[in-house]
N, C-alpha and C. Protein backbone atom coordinates (compact mmCIF):
# COMPACT_ATOMS: atom_id res chain seq x y z
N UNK A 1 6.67 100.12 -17.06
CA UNK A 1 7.34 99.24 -16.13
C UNK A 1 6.28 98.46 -15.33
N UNK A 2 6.42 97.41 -15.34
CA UNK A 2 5.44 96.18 -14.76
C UNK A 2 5.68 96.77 -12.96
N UNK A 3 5.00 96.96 -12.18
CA UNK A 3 4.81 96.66 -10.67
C UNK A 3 4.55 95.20 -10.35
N UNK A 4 5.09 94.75 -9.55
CA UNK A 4 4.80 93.59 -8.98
C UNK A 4 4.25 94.05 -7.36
N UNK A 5 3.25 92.94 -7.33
CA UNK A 5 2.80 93.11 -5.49
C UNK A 5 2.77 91.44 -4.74
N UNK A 6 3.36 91.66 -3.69
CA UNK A 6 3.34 90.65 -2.55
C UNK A 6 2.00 90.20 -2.80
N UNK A 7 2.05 88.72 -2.95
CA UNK A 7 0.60 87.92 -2.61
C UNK A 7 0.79 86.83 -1.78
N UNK A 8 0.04 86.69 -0.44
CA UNK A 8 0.45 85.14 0.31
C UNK A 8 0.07 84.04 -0.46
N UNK A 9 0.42 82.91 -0.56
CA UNK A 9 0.00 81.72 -1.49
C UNK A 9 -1.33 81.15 -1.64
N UNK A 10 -2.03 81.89 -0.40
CA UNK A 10 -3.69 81.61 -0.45
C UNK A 10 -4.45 82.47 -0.95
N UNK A 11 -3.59 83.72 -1.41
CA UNK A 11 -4.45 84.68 -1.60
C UNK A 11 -5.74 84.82 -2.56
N UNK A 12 -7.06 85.14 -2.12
CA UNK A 12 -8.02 84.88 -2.63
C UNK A 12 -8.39 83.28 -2.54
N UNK A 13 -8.11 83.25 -2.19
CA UNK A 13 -8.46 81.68 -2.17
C UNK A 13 -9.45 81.25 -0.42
N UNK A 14 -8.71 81.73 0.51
CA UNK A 14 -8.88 81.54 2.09
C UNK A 14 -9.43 82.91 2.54
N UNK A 15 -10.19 83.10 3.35
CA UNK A 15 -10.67 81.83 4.49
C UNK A 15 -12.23 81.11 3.69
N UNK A 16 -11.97 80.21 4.74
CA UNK A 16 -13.25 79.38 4.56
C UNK A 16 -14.05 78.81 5.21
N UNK A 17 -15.55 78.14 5.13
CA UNK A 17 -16.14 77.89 6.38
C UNK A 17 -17.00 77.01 5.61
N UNK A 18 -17.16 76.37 6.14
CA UNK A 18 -18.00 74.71 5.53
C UNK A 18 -18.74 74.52 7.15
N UNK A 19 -19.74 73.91 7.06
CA UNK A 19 -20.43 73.69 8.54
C UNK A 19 -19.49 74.49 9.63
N UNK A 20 -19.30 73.54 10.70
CA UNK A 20 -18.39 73.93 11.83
C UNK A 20 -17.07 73.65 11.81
N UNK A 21 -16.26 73.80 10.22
CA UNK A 21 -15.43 73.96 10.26
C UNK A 21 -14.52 74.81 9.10
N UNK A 22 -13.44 75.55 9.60
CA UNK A 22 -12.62 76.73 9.21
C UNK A 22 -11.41 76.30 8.88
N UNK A 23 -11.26 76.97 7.59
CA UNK A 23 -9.85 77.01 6.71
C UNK A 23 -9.28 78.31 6.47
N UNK A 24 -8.12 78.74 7.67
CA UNK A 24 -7.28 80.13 7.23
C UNK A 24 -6.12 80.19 6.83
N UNK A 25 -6.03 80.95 6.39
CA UNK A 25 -4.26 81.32 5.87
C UNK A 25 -3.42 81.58 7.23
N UNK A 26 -2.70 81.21 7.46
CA UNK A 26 -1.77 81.15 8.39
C UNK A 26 -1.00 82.79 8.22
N UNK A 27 -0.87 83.31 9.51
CA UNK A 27 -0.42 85.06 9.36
C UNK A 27 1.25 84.79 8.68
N UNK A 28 1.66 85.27 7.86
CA UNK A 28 2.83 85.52 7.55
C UNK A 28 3.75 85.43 8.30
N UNK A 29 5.03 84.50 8.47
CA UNK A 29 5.71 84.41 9.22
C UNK A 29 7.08 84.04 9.02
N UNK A 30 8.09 84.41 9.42
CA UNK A 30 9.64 83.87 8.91
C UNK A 30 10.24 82.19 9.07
N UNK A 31 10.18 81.60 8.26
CA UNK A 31 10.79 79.74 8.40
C UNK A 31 11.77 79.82 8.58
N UNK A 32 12.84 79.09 8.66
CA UNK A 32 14.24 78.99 8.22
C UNK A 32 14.36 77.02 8.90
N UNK A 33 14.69 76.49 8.10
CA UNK A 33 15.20 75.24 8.22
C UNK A 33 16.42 75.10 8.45
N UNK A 34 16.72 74.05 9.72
CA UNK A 34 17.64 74.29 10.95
C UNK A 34 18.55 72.45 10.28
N UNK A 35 19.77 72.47 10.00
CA UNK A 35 20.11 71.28 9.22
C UNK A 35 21.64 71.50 10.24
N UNK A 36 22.08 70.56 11.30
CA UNK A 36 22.84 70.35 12.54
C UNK A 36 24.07 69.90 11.05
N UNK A 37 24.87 70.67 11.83
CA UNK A 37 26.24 70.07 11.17
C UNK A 37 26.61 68.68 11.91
N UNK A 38 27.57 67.93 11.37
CA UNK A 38 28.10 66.36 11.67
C UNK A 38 28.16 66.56 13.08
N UNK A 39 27.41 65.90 14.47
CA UNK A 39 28.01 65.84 15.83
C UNK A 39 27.43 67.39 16.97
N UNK A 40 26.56 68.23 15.64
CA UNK A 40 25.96 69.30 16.45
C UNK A 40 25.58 69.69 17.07
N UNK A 41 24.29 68.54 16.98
CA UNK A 41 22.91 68.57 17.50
C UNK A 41 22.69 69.03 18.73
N UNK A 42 23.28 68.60 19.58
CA UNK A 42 23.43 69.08 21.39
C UNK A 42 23.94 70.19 21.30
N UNK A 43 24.69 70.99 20.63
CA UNK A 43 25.39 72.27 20.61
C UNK A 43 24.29 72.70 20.30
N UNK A 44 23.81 72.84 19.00
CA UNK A 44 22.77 73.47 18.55
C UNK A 44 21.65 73.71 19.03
N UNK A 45 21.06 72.22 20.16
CA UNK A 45 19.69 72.50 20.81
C UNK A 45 20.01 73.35 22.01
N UNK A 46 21.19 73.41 22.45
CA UNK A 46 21.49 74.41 23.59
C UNK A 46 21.75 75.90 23.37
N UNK A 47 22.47 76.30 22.06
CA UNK A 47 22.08 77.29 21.59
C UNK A 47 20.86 77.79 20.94
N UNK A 48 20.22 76.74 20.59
CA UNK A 48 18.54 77.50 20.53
C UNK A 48 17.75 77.56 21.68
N UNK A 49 18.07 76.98 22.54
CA UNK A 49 17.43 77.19 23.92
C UNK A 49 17.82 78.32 24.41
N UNK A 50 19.28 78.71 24.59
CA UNK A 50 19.95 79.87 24.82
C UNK A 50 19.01 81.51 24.34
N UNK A 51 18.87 81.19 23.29
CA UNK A 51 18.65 82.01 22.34
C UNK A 51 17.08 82.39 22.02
N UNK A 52 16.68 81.20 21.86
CA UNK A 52 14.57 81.24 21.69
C UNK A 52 14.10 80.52 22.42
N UNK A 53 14.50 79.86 23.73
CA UNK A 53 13.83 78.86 24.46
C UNK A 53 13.13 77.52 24.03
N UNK A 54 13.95 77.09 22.92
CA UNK A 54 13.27 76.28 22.43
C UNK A 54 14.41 75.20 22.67
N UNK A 55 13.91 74.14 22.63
CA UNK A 55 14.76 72.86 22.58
C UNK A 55 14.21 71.83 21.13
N UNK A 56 15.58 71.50 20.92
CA UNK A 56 15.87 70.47 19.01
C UNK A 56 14.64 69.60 19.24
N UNK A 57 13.53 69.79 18.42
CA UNK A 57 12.29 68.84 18.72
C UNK A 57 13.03 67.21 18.42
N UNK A 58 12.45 66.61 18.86
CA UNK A 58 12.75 65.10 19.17
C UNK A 58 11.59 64.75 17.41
N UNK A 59 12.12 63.30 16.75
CA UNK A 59 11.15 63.11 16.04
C UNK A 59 9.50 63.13 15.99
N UNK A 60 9.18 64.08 15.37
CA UNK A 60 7.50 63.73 15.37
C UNK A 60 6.81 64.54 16.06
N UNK A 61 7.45 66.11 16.90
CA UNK A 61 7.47 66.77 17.36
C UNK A 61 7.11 67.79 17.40
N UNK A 62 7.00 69.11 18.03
CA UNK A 62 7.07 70.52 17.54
C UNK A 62 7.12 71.22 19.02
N UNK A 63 7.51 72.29 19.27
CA UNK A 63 7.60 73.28 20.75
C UNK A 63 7.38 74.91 20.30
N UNK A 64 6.40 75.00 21.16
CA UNK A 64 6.73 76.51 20.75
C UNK A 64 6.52 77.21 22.28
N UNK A 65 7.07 78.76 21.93
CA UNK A 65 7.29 79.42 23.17
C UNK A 65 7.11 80.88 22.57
N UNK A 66 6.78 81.93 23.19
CA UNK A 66 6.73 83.26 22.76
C UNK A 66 6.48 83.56 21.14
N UNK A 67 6.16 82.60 20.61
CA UNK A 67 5.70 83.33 19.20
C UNK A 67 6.16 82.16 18.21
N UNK A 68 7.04 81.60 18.84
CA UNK A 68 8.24 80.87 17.94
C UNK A 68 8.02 79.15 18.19
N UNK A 69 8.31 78.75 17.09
CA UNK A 69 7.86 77.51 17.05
C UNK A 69 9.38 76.81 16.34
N UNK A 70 9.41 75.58 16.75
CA UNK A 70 10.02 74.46 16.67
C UNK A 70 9.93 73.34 15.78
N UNK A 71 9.74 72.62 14.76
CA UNK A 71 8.94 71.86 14.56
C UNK A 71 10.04 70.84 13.26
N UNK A 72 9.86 69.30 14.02
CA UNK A 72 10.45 68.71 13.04
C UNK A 72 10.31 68.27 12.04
N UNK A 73 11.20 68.16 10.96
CA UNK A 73 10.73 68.68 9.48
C UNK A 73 11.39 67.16 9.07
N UNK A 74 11.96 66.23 9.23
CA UNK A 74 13.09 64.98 8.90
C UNK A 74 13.61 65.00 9.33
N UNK A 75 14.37 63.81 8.77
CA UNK A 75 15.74 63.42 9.58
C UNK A 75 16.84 64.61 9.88
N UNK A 76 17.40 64.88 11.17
CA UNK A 76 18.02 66.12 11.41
C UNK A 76 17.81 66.89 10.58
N UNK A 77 16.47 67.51 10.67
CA UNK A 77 16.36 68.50 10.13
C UNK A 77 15.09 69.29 11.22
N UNK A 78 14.87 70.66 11.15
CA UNK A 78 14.05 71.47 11.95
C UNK A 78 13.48 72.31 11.12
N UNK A 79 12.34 73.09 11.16
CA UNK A 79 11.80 74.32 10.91
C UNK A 79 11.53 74.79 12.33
N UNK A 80 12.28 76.49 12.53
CA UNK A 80 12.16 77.14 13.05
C UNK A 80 11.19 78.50 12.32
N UNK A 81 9.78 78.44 13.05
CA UNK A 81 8.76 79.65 12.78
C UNK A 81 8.61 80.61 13.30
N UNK A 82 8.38 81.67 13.09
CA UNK A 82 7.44 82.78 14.22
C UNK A 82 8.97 84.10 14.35
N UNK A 83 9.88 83.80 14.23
CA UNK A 83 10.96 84.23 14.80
C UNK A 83 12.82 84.09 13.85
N UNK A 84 12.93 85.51 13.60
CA UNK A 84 14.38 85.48 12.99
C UNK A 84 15.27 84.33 13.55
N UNK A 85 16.10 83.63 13.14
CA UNK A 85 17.22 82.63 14.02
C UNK A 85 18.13 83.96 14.50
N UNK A 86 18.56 82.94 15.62
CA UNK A 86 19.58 83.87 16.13
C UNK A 86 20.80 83.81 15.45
N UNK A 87 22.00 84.49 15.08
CA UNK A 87 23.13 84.37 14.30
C UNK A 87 23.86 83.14 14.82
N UNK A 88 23.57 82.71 16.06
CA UNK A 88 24.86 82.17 16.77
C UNK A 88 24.58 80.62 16.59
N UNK A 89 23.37 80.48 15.93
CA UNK A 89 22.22 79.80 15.33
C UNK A 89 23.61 78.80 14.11
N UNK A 90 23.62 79.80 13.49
CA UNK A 90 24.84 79.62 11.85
C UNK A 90 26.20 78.63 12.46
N UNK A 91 26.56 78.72 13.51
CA UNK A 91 28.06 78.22 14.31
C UNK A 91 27.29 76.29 14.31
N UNK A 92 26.33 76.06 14.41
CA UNK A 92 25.92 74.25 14.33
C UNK A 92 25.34 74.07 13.45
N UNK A 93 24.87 74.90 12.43
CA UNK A 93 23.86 74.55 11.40
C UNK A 93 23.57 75.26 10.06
N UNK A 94 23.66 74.30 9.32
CA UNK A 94 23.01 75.40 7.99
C UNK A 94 21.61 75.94 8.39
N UNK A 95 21.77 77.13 8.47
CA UNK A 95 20.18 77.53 7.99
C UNK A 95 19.90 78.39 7.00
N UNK A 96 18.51 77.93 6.22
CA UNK A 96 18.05 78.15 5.10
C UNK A 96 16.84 78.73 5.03
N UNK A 97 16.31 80.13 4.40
CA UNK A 97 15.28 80.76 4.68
C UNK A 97 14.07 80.01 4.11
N UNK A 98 12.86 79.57 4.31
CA UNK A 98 11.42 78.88 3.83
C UNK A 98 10.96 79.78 3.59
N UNK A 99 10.86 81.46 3.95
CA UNK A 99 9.13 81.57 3.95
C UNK A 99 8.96 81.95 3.00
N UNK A 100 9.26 81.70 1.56
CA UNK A 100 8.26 82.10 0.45
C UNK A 100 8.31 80.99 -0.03
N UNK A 101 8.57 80.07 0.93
CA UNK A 101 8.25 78.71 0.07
C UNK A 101 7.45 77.84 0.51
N UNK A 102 6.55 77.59 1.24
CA UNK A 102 5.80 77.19 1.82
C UNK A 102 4.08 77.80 1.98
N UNK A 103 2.84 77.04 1.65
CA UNK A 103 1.60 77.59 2.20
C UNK A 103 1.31 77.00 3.20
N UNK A 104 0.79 78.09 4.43
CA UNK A 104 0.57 77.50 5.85
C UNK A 104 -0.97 77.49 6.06
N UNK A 105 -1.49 76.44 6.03
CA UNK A 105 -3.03 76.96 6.51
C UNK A 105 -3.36 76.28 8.12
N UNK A 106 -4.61 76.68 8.90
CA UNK A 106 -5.25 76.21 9.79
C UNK A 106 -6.18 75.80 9.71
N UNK A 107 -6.88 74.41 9.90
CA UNK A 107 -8.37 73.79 10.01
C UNK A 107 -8.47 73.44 11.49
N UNK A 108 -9.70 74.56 11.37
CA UNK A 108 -10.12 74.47 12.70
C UNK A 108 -11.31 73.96 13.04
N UNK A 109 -11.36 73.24 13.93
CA UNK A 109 -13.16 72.20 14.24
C UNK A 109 -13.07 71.23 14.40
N UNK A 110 -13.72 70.57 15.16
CA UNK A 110 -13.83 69.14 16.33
C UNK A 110 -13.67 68.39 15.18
N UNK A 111 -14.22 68.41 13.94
CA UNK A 111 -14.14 67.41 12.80
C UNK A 111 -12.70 67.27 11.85
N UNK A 112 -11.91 68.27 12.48
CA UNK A 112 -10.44 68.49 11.40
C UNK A 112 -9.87 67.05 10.92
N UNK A 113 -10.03 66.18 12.33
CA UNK A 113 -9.16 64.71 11.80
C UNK A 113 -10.02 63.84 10.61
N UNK A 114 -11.33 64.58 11.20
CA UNK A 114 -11.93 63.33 9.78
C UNK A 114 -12.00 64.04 8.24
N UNK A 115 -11.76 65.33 8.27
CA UNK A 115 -11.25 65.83 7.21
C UNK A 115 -9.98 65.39 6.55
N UNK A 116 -8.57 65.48 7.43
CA UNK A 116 -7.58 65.06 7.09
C UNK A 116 -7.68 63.32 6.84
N UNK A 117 -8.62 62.60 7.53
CA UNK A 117 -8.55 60.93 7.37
C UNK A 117 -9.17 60.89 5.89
N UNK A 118 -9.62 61.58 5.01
CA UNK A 118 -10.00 61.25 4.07
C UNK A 118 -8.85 61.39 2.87
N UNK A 119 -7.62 62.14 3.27
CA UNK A 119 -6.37 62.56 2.42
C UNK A 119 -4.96 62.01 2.90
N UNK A 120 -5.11 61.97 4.16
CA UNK A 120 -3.64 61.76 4.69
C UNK A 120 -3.68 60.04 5.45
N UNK A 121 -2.63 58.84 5.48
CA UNK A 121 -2.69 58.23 5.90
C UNK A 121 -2.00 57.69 7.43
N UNK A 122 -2.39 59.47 7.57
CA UNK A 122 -1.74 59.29 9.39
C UNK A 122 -2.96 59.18 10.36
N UNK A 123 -2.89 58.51 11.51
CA UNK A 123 -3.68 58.84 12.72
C UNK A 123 -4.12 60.27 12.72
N UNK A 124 -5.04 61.08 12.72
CA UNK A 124 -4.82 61.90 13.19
C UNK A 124 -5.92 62.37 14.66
N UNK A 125 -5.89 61.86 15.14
CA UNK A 125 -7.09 62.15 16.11
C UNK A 125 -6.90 62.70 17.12
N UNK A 126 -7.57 63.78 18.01
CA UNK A 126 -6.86 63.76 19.24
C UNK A 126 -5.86 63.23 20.00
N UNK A 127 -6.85 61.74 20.69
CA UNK A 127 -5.99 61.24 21.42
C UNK A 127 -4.79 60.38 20.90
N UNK A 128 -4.65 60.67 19.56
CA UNK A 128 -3.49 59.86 19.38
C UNK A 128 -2.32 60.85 18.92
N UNK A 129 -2.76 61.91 18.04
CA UNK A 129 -1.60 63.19 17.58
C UNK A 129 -2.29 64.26 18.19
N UNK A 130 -1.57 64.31 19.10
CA UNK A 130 -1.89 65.21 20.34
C UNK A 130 -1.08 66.73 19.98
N UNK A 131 -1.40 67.64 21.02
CA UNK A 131 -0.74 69.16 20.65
C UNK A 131 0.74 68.58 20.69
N UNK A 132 1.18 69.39 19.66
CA UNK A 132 3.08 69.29 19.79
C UNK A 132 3.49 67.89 18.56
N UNK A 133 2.25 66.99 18.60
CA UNK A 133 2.70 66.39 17.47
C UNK A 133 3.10 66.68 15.95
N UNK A 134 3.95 66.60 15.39
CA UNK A 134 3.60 66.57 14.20
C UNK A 134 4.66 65.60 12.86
N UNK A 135 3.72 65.37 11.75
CA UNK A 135 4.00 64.76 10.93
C UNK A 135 4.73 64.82 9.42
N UNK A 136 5.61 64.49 9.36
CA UNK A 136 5.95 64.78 7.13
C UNK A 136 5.00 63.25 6.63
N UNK A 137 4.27 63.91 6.15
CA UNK A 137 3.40 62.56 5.36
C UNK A 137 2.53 63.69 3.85
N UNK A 138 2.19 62.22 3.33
CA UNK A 138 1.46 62.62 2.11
C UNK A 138 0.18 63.04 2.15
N UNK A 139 -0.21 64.06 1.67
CA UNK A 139 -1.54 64.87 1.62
C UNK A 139 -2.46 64.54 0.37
N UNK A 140 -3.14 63.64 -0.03
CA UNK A 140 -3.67 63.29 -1.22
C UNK A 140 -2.32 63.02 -1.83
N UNK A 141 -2.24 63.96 -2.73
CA UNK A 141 -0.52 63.68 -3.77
C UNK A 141 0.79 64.80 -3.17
N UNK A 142 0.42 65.30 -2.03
CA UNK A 142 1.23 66.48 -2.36
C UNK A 142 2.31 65.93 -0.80
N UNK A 143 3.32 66.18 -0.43
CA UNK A 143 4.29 66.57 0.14
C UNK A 143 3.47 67.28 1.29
N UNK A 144 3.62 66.95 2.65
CA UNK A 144 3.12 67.79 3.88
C UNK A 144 3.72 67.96 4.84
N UNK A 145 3.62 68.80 5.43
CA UNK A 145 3.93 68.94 7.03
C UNK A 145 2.78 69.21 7.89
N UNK A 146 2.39 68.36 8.78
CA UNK A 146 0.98 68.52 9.92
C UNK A 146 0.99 68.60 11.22
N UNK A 147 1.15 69.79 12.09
CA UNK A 147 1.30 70.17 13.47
C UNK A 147 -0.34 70.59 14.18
N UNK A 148 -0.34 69.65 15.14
CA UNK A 148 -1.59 69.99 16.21
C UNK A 148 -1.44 71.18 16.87
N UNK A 149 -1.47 72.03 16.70
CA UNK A 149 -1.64 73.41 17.54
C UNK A 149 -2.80 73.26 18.80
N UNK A 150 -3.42 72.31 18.86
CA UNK A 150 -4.65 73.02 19.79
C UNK A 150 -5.74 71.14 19.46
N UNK A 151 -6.37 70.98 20.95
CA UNK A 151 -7.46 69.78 20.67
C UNK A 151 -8.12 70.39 18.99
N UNK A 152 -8.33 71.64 18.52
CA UNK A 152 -9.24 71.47 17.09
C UNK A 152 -8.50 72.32 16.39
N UNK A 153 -7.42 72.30 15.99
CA UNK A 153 -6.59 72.84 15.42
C UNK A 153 -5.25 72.54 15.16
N UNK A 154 -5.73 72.31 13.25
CA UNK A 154 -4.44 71.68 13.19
C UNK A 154 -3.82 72.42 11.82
N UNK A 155 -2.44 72.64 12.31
CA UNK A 155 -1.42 73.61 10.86
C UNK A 155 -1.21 72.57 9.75
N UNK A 156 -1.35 72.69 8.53
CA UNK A 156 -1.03 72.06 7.30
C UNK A 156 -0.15 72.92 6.63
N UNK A 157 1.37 72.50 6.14
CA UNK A 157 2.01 73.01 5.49
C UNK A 157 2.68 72.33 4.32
N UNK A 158 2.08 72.56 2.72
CA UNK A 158 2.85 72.09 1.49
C UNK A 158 3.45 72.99 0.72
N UNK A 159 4.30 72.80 -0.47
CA UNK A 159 5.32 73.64 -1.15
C UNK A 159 3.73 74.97 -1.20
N UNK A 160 4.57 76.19 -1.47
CA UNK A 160 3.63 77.60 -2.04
C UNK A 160 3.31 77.06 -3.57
N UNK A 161 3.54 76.29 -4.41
CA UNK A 161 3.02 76.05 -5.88
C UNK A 161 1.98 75.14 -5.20
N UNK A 162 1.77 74.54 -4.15
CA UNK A 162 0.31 73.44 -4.15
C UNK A 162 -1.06 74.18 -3.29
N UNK A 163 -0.85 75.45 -3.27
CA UNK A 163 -1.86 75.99 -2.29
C UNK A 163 -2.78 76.07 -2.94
N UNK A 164 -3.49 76.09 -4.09
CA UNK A 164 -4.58 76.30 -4.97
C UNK A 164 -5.03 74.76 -4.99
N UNK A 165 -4.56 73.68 -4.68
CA UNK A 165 -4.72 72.23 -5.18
C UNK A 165 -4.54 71.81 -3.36
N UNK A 166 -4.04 72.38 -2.70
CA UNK A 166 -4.27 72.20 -0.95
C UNK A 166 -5.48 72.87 -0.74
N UNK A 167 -5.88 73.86 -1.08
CA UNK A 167 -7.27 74.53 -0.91
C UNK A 167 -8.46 73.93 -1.53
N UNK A 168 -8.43 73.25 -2.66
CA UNK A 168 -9.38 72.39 -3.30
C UNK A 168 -9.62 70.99 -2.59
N UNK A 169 -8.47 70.35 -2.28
CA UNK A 169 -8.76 69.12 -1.88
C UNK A 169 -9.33 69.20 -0.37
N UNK A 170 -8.84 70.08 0.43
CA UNK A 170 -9.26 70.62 1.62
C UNK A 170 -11.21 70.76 1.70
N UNK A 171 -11.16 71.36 0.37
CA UNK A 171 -12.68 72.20 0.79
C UNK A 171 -13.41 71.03 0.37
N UNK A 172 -13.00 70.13 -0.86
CA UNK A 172 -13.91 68.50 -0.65
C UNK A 172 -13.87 68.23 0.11
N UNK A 173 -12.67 67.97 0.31
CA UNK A 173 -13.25 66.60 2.05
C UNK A 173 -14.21 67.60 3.21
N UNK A 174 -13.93 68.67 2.93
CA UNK A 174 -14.62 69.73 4.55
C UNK A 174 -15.95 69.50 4.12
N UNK A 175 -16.33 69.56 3.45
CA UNK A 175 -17.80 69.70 2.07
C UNK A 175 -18.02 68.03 2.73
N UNK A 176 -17.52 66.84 2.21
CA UNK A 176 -17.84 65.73 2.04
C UNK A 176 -18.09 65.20 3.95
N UNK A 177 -17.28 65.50 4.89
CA UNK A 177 -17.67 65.69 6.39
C UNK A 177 -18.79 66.46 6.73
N UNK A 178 -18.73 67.37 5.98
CA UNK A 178 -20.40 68.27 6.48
C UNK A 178 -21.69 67.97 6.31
N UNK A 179 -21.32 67.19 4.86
CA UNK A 179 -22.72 66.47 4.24
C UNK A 179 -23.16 65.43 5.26
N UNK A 180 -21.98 64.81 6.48
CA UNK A 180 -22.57 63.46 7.12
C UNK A 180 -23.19 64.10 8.26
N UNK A 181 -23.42 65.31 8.32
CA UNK A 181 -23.69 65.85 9.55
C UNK A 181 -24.77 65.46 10.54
């Protein structure tokens, strides 16, 4: 009989360190994508406030509080991180479990935006995608989600099949910023 074992989508692959800057696997954590039924939305951001202190991120967004994060994913649509939904959660919204579908990493270091400016065609700089920002844009070829956690720290999240090809294109550009050092 075959055993199977849990592997996170980076596994073996992360962490990493190129000059002064770091690529980790993001700690394991529960998603669930938050999709407001017709006319919800205000119900729903008041019951997640109720419930996780969080309020329906506004476009382009993200909030977090006690562990749990917020973060907008499209058009009425949310990822809720860090934290089970609450049931009462289900009464405004489909929700749908992510976390084995998604690889989460962190690049951390004063240089993260000019890493990402070599793949992604968003701003990403401090003063312009500030903490709490975040983006759905294209990552080289792949599908992304990009939240500022911190002035040098920023979350990258694409499908769990692109983490081997998010980890490669990552460690060029980190490689290709280090060389200008």
């Amino acid at each position: 009989m075959v055993e199977l074992s849990v592997k996170t989508p980076c596994a073996g692959l992360l962490p990493l360190e190129v000059g002064e800057l770091s690529l980790t696997e993001a700690p394991g954590e529960g998603m669930t994508t938050l999709a407001p039924y017709a006319g919800q939305v205000a119900a729903l951001s008041a019951a997640l406030e109720a419930a996780h202190g969080l309020r329906w991120p506004t476009p382009n967004r993200s909030h977090a509080k006690a562990g749990a994060r917020i973060i907008w994913f499209g058009r009425e649509m949310a990822l809720l991180s860090g934290t089970r939904p609450d049931p009462a959660l289900a009464e405004h919204a489909a929700l749908t479990d992510q976390s084995d579908g998604w690889a989460v990493v962190r690049l951390e270091g004063a240089q993260g935006d000019a890493v990402l400016a070599r793949l992604c065609p968003v701003d990403l700089r401090p003063s312009v995608f500030k903490r709490g920002h975040t983006a759905r844009c294209e990552l080289k070829h792949m599908a992304a989600s990009i939240t500022r956690l911190g002035p040098k720290t920023l979350q990258i999240m694409v499908f769990r099949s692109m983490a081997e090809t998010l980890v490669d294109d990552l460690k060029t550009a980190m490689e290709a910023v280090a060389a200008r050092g």
